[in-house]
N, C-alpha and C. Protein backbone atom coordinates (compact mmCIF):
# COMPACT_ATOMS: atom_id res chain seq x y z
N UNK A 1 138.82 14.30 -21.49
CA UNK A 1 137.64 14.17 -22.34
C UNK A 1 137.64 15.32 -23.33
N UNK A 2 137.91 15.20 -24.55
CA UNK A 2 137.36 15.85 -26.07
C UNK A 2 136.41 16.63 -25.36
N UNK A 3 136.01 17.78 -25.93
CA UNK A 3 134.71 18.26 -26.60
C UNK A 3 134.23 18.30 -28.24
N UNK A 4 133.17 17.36 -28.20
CA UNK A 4 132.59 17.47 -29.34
C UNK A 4 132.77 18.99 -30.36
N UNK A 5 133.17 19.08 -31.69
CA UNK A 5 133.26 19.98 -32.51
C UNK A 5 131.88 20.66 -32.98
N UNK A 6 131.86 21.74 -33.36
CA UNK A 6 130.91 22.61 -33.89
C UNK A 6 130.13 21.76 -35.53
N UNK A 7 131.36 20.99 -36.21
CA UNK A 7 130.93 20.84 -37.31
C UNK A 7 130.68 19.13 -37.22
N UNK A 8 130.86 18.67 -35.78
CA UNK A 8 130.60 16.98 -35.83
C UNK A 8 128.68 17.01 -36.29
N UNK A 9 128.81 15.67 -37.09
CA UNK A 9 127.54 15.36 -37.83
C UNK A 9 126.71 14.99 -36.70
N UNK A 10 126.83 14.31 -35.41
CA UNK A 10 126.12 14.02 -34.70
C UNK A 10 125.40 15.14 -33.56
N UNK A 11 126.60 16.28 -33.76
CA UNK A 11 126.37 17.27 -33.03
C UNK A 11 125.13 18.26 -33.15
N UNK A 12 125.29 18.35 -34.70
CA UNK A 12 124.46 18.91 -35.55
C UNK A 12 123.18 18.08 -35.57
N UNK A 13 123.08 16.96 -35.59
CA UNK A 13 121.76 16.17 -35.52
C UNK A 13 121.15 16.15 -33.82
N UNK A 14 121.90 16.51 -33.17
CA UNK A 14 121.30 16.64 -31.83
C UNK A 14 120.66 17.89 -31.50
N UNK A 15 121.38 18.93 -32.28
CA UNK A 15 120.52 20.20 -32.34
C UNK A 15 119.29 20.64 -32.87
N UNK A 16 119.68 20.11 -34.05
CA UNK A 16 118.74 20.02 -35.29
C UNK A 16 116.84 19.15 -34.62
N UNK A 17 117.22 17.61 -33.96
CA UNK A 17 116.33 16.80 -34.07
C UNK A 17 115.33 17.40 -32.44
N UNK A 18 116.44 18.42 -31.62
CA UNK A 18 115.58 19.12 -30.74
C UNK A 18 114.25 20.09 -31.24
N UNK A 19 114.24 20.78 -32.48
CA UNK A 19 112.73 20.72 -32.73
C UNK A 19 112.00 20.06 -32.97
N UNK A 20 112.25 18.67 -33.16
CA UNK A 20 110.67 17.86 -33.43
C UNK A 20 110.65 17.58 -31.80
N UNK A 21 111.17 17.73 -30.80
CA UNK A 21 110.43 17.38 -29.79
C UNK A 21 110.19 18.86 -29.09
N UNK A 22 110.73 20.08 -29.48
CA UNK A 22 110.00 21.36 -28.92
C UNK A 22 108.68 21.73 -28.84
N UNK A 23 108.29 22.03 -30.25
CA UNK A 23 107.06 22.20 -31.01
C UNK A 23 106.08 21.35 -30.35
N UNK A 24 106.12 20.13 -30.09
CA UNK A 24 104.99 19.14 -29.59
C UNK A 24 105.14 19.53 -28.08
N UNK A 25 106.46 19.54 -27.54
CA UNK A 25 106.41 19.89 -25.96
C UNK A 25 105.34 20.70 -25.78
N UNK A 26 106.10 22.19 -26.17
CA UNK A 26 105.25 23.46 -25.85
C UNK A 26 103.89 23.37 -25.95
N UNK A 27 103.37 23.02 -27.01
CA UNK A 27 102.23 22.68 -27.21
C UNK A 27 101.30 21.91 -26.45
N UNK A 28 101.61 20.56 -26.02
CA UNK A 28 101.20 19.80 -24.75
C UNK A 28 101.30 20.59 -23.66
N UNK A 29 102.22 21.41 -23.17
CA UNK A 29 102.67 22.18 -21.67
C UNK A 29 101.50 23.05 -21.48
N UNK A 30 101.38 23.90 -22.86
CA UNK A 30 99.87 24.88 -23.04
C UNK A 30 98.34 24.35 -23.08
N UNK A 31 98.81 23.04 -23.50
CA UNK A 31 96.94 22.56 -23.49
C UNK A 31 96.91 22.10 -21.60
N UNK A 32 97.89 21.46 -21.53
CA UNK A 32 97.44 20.92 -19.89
C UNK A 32 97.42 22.36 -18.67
N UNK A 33 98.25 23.15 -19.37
CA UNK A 33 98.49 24.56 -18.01
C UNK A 33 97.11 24.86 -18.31
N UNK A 34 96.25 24.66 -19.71
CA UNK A 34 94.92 25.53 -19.93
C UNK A 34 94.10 24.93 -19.28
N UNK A 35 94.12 23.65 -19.53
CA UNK A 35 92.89 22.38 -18.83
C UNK A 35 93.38 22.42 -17.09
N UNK A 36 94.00 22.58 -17.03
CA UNK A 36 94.40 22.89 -15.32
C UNK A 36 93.76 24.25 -15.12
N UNK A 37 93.98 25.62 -15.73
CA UNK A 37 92.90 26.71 -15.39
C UNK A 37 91.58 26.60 -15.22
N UNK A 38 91.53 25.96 -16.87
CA UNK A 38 89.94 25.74 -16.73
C UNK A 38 89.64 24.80 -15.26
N UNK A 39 89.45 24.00 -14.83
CA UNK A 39 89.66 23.07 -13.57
C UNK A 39 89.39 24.10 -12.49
N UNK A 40 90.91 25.26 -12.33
CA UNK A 40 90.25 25.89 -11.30
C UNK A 40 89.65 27.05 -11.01
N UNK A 41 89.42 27.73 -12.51
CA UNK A 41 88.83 28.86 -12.40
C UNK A 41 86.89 28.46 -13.05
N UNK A 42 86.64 27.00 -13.07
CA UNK A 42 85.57 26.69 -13.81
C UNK A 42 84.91 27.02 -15.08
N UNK A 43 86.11 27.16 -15.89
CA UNK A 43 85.71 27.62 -17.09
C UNK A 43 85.73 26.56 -18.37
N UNK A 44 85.16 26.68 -19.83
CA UNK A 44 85.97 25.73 -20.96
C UNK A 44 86.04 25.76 -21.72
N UNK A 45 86.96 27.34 -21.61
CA UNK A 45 87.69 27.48 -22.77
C UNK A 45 89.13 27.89 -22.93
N UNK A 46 89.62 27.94 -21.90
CA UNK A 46 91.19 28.32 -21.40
C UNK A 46 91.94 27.18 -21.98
N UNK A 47 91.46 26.20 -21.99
CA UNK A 47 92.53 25.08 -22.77
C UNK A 47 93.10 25.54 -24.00
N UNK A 48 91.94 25.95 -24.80
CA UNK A 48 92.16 26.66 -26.62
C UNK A 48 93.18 27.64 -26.48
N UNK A 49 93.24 28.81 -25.16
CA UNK A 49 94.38 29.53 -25.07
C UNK A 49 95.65 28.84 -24.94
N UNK A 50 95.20 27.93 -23.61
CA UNK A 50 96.59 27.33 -23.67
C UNK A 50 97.63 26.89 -24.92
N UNK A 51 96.66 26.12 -25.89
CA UNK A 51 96.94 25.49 -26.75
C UNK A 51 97.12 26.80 -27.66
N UNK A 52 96.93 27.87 -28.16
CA UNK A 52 97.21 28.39 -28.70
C UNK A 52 98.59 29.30 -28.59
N UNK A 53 98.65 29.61 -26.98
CA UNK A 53 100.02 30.11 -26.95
C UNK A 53 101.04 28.88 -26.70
N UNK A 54 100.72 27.54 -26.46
CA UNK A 54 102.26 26.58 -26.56
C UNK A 54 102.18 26.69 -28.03
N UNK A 55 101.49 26.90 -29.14
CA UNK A 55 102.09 26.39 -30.28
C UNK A 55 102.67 28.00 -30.75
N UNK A 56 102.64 29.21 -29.91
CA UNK A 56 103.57 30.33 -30.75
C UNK A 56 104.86 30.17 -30.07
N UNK A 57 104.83 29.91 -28.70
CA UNK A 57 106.14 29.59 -28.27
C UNK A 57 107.25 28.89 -28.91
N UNK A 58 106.23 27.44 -29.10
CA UNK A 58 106.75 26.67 -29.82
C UNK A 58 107.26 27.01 -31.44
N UNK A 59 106.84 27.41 -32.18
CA UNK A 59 107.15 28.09 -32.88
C UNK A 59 108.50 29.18 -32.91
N UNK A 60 107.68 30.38 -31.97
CA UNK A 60 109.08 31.74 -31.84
C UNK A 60 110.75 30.43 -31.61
N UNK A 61 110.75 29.75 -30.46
CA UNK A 61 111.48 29.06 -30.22
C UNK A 61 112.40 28.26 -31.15
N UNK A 62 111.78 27.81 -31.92
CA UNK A 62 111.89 27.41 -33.58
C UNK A 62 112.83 28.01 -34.37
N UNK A 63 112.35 29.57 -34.75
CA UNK A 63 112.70 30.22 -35.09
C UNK A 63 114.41 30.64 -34.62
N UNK A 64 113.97 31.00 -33.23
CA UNK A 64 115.01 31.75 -32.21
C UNK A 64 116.06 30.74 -32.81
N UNK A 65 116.20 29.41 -32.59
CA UNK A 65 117.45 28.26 -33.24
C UNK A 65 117.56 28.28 -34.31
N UNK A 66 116.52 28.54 -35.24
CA UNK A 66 117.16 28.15 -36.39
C UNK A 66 118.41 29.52 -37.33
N UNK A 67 117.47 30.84 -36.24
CA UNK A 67 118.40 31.95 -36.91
C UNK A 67 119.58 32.09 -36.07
N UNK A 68 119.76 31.40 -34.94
CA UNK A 68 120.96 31.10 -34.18
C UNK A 68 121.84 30.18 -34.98
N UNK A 69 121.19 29.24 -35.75
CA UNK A 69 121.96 28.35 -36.18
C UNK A 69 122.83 28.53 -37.55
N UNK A 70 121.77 29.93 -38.24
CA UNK A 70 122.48 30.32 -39.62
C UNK A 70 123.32 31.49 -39.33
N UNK A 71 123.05 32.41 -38.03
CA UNK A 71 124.13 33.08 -37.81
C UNK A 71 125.51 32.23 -37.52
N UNK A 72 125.64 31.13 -37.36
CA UNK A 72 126.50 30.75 -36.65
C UNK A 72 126.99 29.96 -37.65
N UNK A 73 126.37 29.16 -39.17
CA UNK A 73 127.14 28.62 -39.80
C UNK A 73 127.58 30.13 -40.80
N UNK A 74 127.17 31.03 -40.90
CA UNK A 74 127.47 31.95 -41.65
C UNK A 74 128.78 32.68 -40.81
N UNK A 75 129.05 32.61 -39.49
CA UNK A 75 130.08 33.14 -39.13
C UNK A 75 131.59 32.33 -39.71
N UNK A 76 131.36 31.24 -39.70
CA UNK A 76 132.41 30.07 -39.71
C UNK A 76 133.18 30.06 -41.70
C-alpha cells in the first residue's frame, strides 16, 4: 500500500475541510460541558463560559494548522 503524497489534491482537501468541522465541534463540546455544569453545580450561566472557551479553542486550533500548514508549504 502507497502512502498518499504531501502535495496529493485530496490530501490537502482532507486537511484543509477538517476546520469546518473543528470550529463547530469545539464549540458544541463547550456549550454542552457548560450546560452539564450548570445542571450540577445549579447555576445559569456556565453554559456562556462554556461556549465561550469552545469557540477560542476552536479558533487557537485553527490557527495552530493553518501556521503548521504554511510552515510546511514554505519548507517544500
Amino acid at each position: 500500500m502507497t502512502k498518499p503524497s504531501e502535495k496529493d489534491p485530496l490530501v490537502s482537501l482532507a486537511r484543509y475541510s477538517e476546520i469546518g468541522f473543528m470550529i463547530p465541534a469545539a464549540i458544541l463540546l463547550g456549550f454542552f460541558l457548560g450546560k452539564l455544569a450548570d445542571y450540577w453545580l445549579h447555576t445559569k450561566w456556565l453554559y456562556l463560559v462554556g461556549l465561550l472557551f469552545g469557540a477560542v479553542v476552536g479558533f487557537w486550533q485553527m490557527i495552530r494548522m493553518a501556521l503548521g500548514a504554511f510552515r510546511k508549504d514554505a519548507n517544500e
